[in-house]
N, C-alpha and C. Protein backbone atom coordinates (compact mmCIF):
# COMPACT_ATOMS: atom_id res chain seq x y z
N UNK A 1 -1.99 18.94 -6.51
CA UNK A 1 -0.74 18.22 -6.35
C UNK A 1 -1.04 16.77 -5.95
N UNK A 2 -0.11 15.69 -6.41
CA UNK A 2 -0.65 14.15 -6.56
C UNK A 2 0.10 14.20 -5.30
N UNK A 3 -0.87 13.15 -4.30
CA UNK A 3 -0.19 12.49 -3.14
C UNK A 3 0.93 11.56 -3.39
N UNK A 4 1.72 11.21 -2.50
CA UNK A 4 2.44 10.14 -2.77
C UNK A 4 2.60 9.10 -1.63
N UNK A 5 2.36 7.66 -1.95
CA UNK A 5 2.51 7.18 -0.69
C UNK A 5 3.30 5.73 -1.67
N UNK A 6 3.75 5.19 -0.60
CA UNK A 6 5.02 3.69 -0.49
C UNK A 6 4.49 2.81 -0.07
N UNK A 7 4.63 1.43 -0.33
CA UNK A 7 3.90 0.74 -0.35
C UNK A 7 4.60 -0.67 -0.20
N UNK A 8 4.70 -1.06 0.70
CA UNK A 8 5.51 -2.59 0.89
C UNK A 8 4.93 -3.94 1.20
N UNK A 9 4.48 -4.51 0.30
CA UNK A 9 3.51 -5.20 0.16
C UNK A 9 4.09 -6.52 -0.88
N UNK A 10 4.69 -7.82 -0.46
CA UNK A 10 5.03 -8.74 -0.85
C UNK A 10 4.41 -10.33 -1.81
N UNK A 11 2.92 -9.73 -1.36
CA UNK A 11 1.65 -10.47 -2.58
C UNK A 11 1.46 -9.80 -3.75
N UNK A 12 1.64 -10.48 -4.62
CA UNK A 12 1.68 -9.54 -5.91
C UNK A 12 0.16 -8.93 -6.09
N UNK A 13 -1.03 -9.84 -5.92
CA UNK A 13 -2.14 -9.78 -5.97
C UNK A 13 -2.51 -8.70 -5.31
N UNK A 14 -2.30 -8.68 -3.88
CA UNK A 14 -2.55 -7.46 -3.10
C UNK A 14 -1.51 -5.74 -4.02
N UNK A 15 -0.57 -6.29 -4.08
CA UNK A 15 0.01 -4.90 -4.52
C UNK A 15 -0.22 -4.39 -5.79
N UNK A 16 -1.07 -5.44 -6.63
CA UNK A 16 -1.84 -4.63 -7.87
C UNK A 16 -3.36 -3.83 -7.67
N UNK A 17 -3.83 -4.63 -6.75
CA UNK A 17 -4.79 -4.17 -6.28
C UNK A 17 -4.75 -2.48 -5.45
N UNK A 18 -3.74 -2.50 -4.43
CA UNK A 18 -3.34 -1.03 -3.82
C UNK A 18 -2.96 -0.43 -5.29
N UNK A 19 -2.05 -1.22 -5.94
CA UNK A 19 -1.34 0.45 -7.20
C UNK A 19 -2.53 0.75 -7.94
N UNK A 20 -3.88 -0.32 -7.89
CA UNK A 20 -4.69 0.74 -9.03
C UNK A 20 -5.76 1.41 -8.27
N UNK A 21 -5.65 1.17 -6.80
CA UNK A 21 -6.66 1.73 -5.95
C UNK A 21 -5.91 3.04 -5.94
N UNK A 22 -4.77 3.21 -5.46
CA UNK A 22 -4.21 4.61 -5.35
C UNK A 22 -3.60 5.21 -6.40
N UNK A 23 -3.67 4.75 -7.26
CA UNK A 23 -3.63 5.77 -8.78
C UNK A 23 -4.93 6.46 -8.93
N UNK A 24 -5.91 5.60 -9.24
CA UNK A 24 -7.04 5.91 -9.27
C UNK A 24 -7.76 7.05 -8.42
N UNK A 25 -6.97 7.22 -7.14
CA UNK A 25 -7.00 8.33 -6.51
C UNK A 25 -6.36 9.22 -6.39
N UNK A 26 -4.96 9.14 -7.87
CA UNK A 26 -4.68 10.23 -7.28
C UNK A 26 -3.19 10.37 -7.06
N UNK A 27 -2.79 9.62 -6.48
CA UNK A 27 -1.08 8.89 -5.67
C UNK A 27 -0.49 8.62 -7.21
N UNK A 28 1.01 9.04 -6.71
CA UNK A 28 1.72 8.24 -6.93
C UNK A 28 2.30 7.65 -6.17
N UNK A 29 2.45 6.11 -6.55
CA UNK A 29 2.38 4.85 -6.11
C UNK A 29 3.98 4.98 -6.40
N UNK A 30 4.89 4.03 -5.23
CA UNK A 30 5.94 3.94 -4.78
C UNK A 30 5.73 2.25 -4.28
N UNK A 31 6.21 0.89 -5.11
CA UNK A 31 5.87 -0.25 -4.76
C UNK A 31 7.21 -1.00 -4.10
N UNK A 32 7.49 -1.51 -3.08
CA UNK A 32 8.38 -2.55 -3.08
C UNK A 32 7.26 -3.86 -2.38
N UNK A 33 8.35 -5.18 -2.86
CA UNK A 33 7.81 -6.57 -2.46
C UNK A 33 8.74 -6.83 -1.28
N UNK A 34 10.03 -6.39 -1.49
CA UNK A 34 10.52 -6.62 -0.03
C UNK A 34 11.16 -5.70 0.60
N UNK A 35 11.81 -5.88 1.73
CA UNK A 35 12.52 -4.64 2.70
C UNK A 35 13.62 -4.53 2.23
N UNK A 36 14.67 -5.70 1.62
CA UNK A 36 15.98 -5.10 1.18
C UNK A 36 15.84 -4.11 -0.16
N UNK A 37 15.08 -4.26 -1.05
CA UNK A 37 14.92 -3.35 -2.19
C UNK A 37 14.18 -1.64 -1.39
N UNK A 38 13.58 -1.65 -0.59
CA UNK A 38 13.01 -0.99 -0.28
C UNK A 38 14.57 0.37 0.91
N UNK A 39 14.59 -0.43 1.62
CA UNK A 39 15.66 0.13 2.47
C UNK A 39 16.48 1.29 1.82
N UNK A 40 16.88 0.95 0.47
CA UNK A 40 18.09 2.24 0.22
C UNK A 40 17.57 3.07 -0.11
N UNK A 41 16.09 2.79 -0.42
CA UNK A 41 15.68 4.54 -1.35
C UNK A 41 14.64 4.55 -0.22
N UNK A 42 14.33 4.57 0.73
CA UNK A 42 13.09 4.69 1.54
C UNK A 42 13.07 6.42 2.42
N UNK A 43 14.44 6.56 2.55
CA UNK A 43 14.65 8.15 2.97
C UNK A 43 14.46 9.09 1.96
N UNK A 44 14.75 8.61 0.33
CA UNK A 44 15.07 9.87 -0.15
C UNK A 44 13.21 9.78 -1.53
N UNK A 45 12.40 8.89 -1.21
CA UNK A 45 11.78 9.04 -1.98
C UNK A 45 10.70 9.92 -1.59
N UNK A 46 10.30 11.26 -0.77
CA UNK A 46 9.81 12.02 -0.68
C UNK A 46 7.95 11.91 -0.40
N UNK A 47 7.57 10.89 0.00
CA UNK A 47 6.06 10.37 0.59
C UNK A 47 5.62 11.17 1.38
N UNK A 48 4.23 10.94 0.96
CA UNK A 48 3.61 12.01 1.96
C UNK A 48 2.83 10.61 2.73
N UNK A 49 3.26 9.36 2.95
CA UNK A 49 2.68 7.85 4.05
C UNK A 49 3.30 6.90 3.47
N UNK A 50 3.48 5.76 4.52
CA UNK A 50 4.05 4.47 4.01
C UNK A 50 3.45 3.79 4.71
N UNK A 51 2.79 2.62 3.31
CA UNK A 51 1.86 1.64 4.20
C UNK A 51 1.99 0.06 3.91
N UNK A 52 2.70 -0.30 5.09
CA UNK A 52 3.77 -1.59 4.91
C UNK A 52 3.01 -2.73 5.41
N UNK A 53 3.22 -4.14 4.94
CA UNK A 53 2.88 -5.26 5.27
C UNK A 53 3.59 -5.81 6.44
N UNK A 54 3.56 -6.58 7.48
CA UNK A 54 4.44 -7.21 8.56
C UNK A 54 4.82 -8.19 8.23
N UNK A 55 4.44 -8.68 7.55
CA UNK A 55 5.19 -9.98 7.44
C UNK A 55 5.65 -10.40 6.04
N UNK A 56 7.27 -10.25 5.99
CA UNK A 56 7.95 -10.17 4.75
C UNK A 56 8.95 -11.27 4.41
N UNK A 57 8.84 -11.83 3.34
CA UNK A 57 9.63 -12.99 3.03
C UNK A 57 11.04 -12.87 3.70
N UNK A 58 11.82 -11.28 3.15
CA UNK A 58 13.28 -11.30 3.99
C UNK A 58 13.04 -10.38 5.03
N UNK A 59 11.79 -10.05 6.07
CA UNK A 59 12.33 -9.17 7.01
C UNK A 59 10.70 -8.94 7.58
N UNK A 60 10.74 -7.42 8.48
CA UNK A 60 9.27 -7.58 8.95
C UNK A 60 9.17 -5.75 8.77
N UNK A 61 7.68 -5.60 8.46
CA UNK A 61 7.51 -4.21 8.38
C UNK A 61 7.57 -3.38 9.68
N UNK A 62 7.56 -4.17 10.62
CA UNK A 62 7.35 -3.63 11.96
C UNK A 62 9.30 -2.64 12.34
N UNK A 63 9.96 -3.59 11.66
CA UNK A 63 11.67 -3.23 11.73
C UNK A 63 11.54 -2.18 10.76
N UNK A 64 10.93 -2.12 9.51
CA UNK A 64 10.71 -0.77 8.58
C UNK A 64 9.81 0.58 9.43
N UNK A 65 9.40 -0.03 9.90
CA UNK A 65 8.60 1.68 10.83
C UNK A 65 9.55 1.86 12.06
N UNK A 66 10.11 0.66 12.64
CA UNK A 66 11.13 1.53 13.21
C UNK A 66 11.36 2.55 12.92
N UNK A 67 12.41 1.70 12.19
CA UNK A 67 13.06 3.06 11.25
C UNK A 67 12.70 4.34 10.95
N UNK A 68 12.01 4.04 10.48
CA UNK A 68 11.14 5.71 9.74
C UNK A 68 11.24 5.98 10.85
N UNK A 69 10.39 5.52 12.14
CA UNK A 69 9.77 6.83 13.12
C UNK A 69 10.78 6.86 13.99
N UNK A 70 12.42 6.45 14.03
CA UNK A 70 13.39 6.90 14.96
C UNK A 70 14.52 7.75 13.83
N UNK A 71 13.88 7.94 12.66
CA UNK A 71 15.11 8.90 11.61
C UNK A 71 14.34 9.83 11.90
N UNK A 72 14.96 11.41 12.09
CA UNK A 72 14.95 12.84 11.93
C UNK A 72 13.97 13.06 10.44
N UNK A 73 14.01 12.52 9.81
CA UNK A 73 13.91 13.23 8.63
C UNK A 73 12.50 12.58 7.93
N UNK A 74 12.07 11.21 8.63
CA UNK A 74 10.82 10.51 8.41
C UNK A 74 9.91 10.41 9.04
N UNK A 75 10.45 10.51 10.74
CA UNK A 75 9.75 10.51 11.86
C UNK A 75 7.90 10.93 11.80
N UNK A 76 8.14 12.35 11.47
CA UNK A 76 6.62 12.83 11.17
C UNK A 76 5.89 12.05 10.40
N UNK A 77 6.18 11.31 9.02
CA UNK A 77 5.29 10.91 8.21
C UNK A 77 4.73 9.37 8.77
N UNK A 78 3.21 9.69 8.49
CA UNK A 78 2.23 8.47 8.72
C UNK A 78 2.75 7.56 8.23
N UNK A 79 2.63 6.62 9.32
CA UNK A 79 3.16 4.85 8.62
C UNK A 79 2.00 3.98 9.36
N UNK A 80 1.13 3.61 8.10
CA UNK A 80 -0.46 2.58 8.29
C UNK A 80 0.55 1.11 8.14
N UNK A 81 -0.10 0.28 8.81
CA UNK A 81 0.72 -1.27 9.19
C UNK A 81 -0.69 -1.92 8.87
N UNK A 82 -0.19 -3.16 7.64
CA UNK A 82 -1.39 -4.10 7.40
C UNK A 82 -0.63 -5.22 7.73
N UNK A 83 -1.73 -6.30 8.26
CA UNK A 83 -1.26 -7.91 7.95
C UNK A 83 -2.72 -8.64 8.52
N UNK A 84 -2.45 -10.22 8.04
CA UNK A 84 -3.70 -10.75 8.41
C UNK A 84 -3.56 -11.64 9.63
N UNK A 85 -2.24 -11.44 10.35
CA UNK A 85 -1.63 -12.70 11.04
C UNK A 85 -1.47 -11.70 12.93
N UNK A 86 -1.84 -10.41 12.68
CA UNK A 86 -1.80 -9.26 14.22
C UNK A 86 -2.90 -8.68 14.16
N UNK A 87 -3.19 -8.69 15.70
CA UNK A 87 -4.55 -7.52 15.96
C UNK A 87 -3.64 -6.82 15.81
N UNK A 88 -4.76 -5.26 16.22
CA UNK A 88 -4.19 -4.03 15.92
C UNK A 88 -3.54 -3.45 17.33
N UNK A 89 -4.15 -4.12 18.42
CA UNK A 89 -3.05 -4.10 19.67
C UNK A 89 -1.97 -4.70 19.82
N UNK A 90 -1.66 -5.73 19.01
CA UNK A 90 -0.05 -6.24 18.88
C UNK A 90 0.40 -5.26 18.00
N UNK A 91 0.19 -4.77 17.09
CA UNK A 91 0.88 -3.63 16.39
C UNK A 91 1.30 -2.44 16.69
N UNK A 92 0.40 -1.85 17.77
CA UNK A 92 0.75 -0.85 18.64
C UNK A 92 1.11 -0.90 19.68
N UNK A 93 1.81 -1.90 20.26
CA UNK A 93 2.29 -2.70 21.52
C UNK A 93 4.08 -3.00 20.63
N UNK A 94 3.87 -3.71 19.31
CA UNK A 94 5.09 -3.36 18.55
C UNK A 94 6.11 -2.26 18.02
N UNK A 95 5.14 -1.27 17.71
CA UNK A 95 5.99 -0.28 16.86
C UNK A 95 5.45 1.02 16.94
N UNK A 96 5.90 1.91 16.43
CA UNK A 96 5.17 3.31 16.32
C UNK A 96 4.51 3.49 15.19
N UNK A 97 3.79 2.56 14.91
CA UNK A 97 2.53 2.67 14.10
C UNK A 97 1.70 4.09 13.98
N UNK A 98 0.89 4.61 12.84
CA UNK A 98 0.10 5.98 13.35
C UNK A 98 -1.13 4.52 13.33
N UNK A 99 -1.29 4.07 12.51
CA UNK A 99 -2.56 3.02 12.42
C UNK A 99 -2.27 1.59 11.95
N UNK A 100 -3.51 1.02 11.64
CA UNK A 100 -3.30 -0.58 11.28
C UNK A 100 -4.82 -0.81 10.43
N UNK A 101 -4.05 -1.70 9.92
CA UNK A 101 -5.50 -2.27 8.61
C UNK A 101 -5.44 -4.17 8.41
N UNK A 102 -6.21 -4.50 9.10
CA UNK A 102 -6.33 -5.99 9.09
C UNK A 102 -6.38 -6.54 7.48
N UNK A 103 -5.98 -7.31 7.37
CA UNK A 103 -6.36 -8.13 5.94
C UNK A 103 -7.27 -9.21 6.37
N UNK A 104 -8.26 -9.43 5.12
CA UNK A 104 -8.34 -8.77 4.41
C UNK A 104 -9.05 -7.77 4.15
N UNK A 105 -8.79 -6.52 3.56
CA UNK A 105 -9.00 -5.37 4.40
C UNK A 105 -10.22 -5.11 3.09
N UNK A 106 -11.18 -3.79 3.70
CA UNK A 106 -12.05 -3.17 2.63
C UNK A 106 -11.63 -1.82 2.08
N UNK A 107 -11.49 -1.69 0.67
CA UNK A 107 -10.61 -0.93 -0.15
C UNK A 107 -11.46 0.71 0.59
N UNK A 108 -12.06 0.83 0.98
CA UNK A 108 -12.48 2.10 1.31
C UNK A 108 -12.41 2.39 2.87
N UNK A 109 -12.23 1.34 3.81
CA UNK A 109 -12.04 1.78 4.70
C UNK A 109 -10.34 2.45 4.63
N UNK A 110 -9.57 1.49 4.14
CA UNK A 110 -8.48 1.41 3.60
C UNK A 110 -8.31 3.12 3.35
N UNK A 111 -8.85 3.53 2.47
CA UNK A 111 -8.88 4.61 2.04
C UNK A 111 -9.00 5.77 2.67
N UNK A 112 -10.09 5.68 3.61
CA UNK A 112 -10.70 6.81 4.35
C UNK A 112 -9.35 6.82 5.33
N UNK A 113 -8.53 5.79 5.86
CA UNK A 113 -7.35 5.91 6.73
C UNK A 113 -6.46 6.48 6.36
N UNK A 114 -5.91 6.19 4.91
CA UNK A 114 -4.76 6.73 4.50
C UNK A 114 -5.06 8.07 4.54
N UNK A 115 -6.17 8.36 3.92
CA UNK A 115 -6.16 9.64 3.98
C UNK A 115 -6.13 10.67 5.07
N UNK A 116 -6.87 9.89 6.22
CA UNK A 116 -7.17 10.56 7.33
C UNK A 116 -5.61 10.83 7.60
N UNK A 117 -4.90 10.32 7.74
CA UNK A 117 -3.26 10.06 8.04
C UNK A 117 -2.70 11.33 7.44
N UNK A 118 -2.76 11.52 5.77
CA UNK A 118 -2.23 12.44 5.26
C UNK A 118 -2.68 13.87 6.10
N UNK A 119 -4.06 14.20 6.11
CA UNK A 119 -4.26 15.11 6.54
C UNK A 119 -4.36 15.44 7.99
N UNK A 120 -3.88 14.92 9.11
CA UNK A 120 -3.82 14.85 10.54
C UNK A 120 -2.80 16.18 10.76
């Protein structure tokens, strides 16, 4: 069965790079560039992780994991937090992060996290 993970990531460069890293493994890939496109379908698109950027042209990923981890129905699922502009103690001092991935990040550490996430 294909994983599925979401992906909010506002550099186009970076988010071609994640969709062919996680195809390639496997995922289906779930892309938004920003939080308002992302927001209406973010409950019902069925992920098994969401791994969001912080810093977003209209908004911040840190207000998107809110979310998830104070809804009933998202709460459980892993949410990995990247950016190149927070340590990983401002991120977990911010939000209910499960983890964090500095940019610019290495596609396999990258990897070994998400996954670790899925399977926790």
């Amino acid at each position: 069965m294909k994983k599925r993970i979401c992906v909010l990531e506002d550099n186009e460069g970076i988010m071609d790079v994640l969709h062919f890293l996680f195809t390639d493994e496997n995922y289906d890939v779930f892309g938004y560039s920003c939080v308002e496109a992302m927001l209406p379908e973010m409950y019902n698109l069925n992920v098994d992780i969401f791994l969001l950027d912080i810093m977003l042209p209209d908004g911040s990923g840190l207000t998107v994991c809110d979310l998830l981890k104070t809804n009933k129905f998202t709460r459980h699922l892993p949410v990995v937090m990247m950016s190149a502009a927070r340590s990983s103690a401002d991120v977990q001092s911010a939000c209910m992060a499960d983890d964090f991935v500095a940019k610019p990040f290495d596609v396999n550490d990258l990897l070994i996290k998400v996954n670790a996430q899925i399977l926790r």
